[in-house]
Protein backbone atom coordinates (compact mmCIF):
# COMPACT_ATOMS: atom_id res chain seq x y z
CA UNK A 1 -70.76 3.91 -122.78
CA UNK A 2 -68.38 7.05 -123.16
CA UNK A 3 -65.48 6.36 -119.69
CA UNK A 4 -65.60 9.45 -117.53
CA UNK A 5 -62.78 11.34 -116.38
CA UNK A 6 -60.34 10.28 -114.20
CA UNK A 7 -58.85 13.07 -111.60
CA UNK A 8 -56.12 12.07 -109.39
CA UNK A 9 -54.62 14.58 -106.79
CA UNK A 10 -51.87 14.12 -104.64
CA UNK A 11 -50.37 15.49 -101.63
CA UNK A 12 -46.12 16.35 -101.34
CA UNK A 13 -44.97 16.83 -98.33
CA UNK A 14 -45.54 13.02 -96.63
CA UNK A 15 -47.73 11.53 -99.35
CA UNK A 16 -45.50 11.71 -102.42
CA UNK A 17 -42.59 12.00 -100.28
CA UNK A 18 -41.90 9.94 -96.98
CA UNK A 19 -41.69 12.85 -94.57
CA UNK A 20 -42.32 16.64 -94.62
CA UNK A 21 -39.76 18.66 -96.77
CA UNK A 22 -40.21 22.39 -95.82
CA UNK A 23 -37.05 22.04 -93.69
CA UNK A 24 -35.04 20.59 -96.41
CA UNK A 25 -35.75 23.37 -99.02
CA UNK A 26 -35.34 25.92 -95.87
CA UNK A 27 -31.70 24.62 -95.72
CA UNK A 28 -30.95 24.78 -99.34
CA UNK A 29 -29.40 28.56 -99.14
CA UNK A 30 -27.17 26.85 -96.42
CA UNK A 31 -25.86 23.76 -98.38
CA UNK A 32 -25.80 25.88 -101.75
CA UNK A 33 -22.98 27.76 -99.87
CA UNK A 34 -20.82 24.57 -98.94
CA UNK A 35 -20.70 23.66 -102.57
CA UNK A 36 -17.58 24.05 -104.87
CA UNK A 37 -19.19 26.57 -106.30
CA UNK A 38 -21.66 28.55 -104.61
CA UNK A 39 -24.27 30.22 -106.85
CA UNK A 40 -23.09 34.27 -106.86
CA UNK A 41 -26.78 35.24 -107.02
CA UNK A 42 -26.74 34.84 -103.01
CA UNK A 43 -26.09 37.56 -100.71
CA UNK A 44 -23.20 37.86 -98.86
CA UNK A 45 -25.06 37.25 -95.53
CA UNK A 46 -25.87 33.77 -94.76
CA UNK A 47 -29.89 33.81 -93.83
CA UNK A 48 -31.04 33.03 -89.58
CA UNK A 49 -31.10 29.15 -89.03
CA UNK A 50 -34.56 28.18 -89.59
CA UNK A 51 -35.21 26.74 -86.27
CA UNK A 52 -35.71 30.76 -85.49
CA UNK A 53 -38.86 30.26 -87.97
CA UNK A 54 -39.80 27.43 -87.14
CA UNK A 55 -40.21 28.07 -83.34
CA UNK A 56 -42.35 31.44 -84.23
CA UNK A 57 -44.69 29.62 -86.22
CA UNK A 58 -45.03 26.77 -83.32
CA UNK A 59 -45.14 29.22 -80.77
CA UNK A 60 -48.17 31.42 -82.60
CA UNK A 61 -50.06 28.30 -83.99
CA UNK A 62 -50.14 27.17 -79.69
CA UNK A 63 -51.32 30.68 -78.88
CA UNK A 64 -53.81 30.36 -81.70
CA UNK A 65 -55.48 26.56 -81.18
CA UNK A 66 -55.21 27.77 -77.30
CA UNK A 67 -57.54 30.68 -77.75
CA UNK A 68 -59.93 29.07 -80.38
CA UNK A 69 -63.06 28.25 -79.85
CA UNK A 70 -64.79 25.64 -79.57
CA UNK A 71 -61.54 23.56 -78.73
CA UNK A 72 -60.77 19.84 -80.21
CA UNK A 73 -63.66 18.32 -78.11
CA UNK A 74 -66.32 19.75 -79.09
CA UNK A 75 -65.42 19.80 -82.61
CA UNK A 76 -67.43 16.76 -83.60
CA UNK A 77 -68.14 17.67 -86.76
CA UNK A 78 -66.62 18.14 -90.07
CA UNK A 79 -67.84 21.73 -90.40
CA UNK A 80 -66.53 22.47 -87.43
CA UNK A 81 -63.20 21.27 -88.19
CA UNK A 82 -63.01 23.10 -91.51
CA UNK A 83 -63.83 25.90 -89.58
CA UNK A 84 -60.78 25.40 -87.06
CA UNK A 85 -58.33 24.84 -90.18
CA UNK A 86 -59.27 27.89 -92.23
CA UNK A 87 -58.61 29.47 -88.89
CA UNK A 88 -55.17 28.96 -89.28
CA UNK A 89 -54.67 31.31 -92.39
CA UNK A 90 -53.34 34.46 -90.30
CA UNK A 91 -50.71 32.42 -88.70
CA UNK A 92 -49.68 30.41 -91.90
CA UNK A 93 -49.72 33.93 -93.61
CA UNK A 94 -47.52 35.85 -90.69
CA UNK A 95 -45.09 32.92 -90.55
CA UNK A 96 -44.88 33.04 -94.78
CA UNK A 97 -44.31 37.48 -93.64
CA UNK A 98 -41.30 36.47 -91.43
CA UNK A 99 -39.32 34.03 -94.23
CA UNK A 100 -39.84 36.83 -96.46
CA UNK A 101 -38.53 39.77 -94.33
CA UNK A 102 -35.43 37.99 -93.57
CA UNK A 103 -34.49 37.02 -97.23
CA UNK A 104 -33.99 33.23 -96.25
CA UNK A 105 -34.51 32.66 -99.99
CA UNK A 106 -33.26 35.80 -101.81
CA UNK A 107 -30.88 34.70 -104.74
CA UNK A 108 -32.23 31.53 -105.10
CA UNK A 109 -32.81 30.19 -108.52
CA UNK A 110 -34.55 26.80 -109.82
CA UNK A 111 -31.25 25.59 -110.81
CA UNK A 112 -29.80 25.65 -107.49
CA UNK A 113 -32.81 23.83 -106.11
CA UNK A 114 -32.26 21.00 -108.47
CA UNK A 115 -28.87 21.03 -107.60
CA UNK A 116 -30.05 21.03 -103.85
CA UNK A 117 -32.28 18.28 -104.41
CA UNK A 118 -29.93 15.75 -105.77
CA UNK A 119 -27.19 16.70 -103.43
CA UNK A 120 -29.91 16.15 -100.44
CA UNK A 121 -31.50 12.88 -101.62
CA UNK A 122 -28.19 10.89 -102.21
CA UNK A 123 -26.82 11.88 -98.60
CA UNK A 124 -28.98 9.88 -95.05
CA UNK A 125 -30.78 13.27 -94.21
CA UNK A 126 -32.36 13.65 -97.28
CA UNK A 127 -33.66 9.94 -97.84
CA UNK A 128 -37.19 11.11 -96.64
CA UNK A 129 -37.26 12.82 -100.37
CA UNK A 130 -37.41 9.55 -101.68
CA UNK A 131 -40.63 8.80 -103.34
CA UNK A 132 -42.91 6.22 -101.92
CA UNK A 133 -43.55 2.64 -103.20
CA UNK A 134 -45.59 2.57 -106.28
CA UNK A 135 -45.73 6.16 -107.12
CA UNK A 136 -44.63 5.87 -111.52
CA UNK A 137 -46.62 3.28 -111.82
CA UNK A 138 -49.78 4.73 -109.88
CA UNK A 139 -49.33 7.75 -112.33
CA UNK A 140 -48.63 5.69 -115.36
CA UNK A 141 -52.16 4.22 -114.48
CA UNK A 142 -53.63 8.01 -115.17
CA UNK A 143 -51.68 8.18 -118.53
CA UNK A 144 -52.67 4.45 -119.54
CA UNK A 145 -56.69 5.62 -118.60
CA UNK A 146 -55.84 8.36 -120.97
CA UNK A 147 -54.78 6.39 -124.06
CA UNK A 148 -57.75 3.81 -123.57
CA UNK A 149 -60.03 6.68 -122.49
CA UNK A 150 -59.70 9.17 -125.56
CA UNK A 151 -62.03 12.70 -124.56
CA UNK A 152 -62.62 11.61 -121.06
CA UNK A 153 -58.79 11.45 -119.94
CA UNK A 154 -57.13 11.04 -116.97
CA UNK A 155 -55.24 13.81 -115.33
CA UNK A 156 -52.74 14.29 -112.70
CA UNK A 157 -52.16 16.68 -110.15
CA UNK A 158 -49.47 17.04 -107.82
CA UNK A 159 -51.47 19.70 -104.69
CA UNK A 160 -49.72 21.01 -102.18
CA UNK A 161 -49.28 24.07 -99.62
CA UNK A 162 -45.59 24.06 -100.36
CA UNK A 163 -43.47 27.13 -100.99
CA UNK A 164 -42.50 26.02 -104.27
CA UNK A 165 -43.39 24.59 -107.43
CA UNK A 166 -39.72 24.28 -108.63
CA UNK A 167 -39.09 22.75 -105.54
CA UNK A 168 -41.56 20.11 -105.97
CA UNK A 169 -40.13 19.34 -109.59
CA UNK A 170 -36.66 19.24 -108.20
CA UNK A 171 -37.47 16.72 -105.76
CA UNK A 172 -39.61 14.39 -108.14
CA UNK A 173 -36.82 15.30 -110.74
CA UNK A 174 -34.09 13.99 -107.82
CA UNK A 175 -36.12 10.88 -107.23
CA UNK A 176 -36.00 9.75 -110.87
CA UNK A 177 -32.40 10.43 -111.49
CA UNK A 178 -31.90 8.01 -107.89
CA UNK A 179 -34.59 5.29 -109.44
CA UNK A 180 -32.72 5.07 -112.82
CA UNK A 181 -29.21 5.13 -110.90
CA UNK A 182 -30.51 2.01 -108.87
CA UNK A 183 -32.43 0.37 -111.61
CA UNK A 184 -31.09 1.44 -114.92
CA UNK A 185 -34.61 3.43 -115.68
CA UNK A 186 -36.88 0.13 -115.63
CA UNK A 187 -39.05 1.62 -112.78
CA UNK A 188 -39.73 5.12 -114.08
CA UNK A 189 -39.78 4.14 -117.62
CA UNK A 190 -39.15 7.52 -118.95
CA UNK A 191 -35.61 8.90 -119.58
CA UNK A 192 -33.82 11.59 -117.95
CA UNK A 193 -31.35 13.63 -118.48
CA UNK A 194 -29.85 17.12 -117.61
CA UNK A 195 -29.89 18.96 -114.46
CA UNK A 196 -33.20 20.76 -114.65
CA UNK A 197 -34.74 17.53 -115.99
CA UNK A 198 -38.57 17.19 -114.94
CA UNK A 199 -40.00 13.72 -114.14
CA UNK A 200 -43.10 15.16 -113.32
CA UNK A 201 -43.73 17.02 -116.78
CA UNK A 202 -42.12 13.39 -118.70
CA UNK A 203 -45.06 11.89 -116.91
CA UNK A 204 -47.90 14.47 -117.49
CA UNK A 205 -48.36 15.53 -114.11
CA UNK A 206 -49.31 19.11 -113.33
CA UNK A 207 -48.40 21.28 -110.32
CA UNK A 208 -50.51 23.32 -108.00
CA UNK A 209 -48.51 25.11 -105.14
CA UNK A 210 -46.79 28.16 -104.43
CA UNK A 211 -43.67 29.66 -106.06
CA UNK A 212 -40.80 32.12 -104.86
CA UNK A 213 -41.32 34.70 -107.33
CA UNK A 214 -38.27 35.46 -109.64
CA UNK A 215 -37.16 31.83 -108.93
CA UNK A 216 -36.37 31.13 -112.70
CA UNK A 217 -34.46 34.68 -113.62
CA UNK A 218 -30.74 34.22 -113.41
CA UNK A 219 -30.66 37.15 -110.56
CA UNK A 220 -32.65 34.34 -108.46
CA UNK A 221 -35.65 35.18 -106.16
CA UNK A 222 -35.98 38.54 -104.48
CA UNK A 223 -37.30 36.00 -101.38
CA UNK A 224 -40.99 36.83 -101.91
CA UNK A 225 -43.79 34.13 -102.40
CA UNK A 226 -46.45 35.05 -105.53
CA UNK A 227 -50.21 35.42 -103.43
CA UNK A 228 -51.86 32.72 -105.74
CA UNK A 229 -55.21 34.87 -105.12
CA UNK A 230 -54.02 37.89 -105.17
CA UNK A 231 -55.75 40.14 -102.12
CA UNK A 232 -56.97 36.84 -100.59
CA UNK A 233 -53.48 35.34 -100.92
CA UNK A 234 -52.01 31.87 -101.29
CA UNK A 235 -52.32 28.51 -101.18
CA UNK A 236 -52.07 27.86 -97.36
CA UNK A 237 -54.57 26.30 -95.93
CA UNK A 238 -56.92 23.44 -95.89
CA UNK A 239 -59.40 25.30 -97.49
CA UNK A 240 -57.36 26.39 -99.97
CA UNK A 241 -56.81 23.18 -101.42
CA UNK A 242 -60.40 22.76 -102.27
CA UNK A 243 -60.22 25.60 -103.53
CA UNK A 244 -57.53 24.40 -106.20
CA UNK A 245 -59.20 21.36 -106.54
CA UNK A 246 -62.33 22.53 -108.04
CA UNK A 247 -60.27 24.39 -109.70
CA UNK A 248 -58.63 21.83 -111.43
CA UNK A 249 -61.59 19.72 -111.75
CA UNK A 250 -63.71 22.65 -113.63
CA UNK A 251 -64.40 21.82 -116.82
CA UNK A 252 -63.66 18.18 -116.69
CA UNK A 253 -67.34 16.76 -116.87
CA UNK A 254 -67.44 14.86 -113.59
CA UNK A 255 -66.04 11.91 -113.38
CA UNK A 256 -63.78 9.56 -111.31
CA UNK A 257 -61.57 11.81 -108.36
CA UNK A 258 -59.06 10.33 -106.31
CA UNK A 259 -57.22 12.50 -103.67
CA UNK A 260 -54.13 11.32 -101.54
CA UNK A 261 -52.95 13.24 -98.63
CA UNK A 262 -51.36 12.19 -94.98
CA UNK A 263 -52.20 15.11 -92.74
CA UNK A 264 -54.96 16.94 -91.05
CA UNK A 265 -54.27 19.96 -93.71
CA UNK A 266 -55.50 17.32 -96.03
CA UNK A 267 -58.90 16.79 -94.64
CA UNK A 268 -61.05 18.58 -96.69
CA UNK A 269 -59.52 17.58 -99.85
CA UNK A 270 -60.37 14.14 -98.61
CA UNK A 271 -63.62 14.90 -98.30
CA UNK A 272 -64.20 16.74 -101.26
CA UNK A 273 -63.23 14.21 -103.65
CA UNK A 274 -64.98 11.07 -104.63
CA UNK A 275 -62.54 8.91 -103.09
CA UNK A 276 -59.82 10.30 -100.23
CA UNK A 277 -56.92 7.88 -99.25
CA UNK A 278 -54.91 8.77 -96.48
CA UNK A 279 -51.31 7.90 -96.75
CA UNK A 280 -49.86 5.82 -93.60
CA UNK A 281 -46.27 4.77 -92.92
CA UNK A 282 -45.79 1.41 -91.16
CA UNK A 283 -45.22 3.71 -87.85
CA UNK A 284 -47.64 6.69 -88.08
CA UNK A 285 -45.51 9.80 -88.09
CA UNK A 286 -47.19 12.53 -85.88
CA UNK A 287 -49.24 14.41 -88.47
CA UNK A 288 -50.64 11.23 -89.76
CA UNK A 289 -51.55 10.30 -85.97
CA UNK A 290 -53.11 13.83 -85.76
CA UNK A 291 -55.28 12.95 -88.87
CA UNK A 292 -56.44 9.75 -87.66
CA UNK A 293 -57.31 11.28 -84.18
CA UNK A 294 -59.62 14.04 -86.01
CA UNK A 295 -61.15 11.21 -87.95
CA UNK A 296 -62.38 9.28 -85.12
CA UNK A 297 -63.47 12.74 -83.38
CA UNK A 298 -65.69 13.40 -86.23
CA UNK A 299 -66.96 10.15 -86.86
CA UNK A 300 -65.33 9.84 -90.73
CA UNK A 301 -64.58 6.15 -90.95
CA UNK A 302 -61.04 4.92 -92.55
CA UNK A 303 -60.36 1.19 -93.77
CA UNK A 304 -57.33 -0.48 -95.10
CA UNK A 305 -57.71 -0.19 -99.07
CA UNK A 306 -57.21 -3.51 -99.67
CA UNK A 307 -60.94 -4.18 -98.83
CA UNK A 308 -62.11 -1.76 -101.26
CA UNK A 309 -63.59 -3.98 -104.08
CA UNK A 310 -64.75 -3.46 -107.75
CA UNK A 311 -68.00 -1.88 -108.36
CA UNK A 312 -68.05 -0.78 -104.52
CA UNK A 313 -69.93 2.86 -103.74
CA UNK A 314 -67.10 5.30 -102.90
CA UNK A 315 -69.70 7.16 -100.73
CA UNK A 316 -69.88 4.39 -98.40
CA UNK A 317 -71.69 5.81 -95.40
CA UNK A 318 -70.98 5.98 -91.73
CA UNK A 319 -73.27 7.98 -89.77
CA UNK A 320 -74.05 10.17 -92.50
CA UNK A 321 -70.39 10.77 -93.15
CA UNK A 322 -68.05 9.30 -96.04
CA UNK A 323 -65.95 6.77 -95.83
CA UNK A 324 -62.38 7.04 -96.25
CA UNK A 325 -59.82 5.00 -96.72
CA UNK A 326 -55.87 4.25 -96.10
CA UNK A 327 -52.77 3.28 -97.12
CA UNK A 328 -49.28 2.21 -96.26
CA UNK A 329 -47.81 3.09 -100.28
CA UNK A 330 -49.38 4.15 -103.90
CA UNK A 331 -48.55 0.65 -104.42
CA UNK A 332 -51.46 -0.72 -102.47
CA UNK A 333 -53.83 2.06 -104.24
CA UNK A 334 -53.16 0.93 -107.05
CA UNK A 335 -53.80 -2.45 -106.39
CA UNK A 336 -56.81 -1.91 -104.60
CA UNK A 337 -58.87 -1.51 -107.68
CA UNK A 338 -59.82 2.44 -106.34
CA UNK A 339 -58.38 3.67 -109.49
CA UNK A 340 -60.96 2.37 -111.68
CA UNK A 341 -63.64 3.83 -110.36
CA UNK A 342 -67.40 2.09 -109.65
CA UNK A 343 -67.77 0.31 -112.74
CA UNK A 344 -65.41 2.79 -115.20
């Protein structure tokens, strides 16, 4: 019998990663300056700190959840709660108007974000860069599917709301150079070298975020993010990621989709795949707390995936809704048996 497909997606920010990393490209312009040599593509004028942003955005997504209706308890429902998070798309588009008014990225090229990146991830506040547990070899399991699979390959997809692809690549880019450093390249397997290096392109895995626009010219960004959509705009939301899942998945035939996210902005990528893992650190960090609270409030179960078994329905009902399913590291995933599907 001819394998299907096999699709897996994953989350950045807290999934691939071990916390959120908005904050540490926000402070990039910042540490670009304290370097020897400071790229001369930035203005003059140091940008606001981004607490200013960040406190905006807080303060509007309150006024917003405050005002919306029907309010967390009487969302039982997924609909409901897919209804709440593509909501949220005027104040995730207003707080992307603000970042781009005040030129916090202006002159910034990819370069300098690699550089960024593996400046951050060797010093203490940037160890939540560091990849989780498992994460090359989960992949390599895609790219081993494909060799065995022929046609019906696996496929890769790194999904995220994230202001930048580059950024993304910089980071996984950043966490290979650290894994070879520590173990002479036995854990990533692939070699690296150069400072735009990509470890996600060396292990076949495609992109699907946002990007500063003019990020790769040598003048750097003018600060603006590209609208993904156009008119309709970018990849924000909850929604959105469906959106870019499908997407991704058109063409493919079907098959076997796994989808990997730790947040409530996750949730309907969850859903919409044939299998949704959601990624939990041995303490819960607050958006992975929110997640699991939403969960229970809609009545989507979530086991451990170490009592998923071979040959096991991913649909697995509870109350009409589908199961879903979590874990501590892609390490655990992958031995679970979820990657290989219900009898591929």
């Amino acid at each position: 019998m001819r394998p299907h497909p096999l699709t897996l997606f994953l989350d950045f920010d807290g999934t691939l990663t071990h916390t959120d990393t908005i904050t540490h490209l926000a402070s990039i312009p910042t540490l670009l300056r304290t370097l020897p040599s400071p790229p001369p593509s930035l203005p003059a004028n140091p940008p606001p700190p981004f607490s200013h942003f960040t406190s905006a955005y807080l303060s509007a997504l309150h006024t917003h959840a405050s005002s919306y209706h029907p309010p967390p308890s009487l969302r039982t429902t997924l609909p409901l709660e897919l209804a709440y998070q593509a909501s949220l798309r005027g104040v995730e588009e207003a707080s992307i108007s603000r970042i781009e008014a005040s030129g916090l990225f202006k002159g910034v090229r990819t370069r300098d974000l690699y550089r960024g990146a593996r400046a951050l991830i060797t010093r203490e506040e940037g160890k939540g860069l560091l990849p989780r547990e498992g994460f090359v070899p989960l992949v390599g399991r895609v790219r081993n599917f494909t060799a065995q699979a022929g046609e019906a390959h696996g496929a890769g997809f790194v999904v995220s709301v994230n202001w930048s692809r580059a950024w993304i690549r910089a980071v996984c880019a950043a966490q290979g150079a650290w894994q070879n450093g520590r173990d002479g390249g036995e854990e990533i397997g692939v070699d690296g070298e150069g400072e735009d290096w990509d470890l996600l392109e060396a292990l076949g895995v495609g992109v699907v975020a946002n990007e500063l626009l003019g990020v790769e010219r040598e003048e750097g960004s003018g600060g603006v993010l590209e609208r993904r959509w156009g008119k309709e705009g970018g990849l924000w939301t909850a929604g959105d990621k469906v959106r870019a899942l499908r997407e991704c998945l058109e063409g493919r035939g079907g098959g076997w989709s796994v989808y990997v996210g730790d947040g409530v902005g996750d949730l309907g990528a969850l859903m919409e795949c044939d299998v949704g893992v959601c990624m939990r650190g041995e303490e819960m960090e607050r958006g992975q707390r929110e997640l699991e609270d939403v969960l229970e409030r809609i009545g989507v179960g979530c086991e451990w995936v170490g009592k998923w078994r071979e040959g096991m329905k991913a649909e697995t009902e509870r109350g009409g809704v589908k199961q879903l399913w979590w874990a501590r590291d892609f390490r655990e995933i992958l031995d679970s048996g979820i990657m290989d599907g219900p009898g591929i």
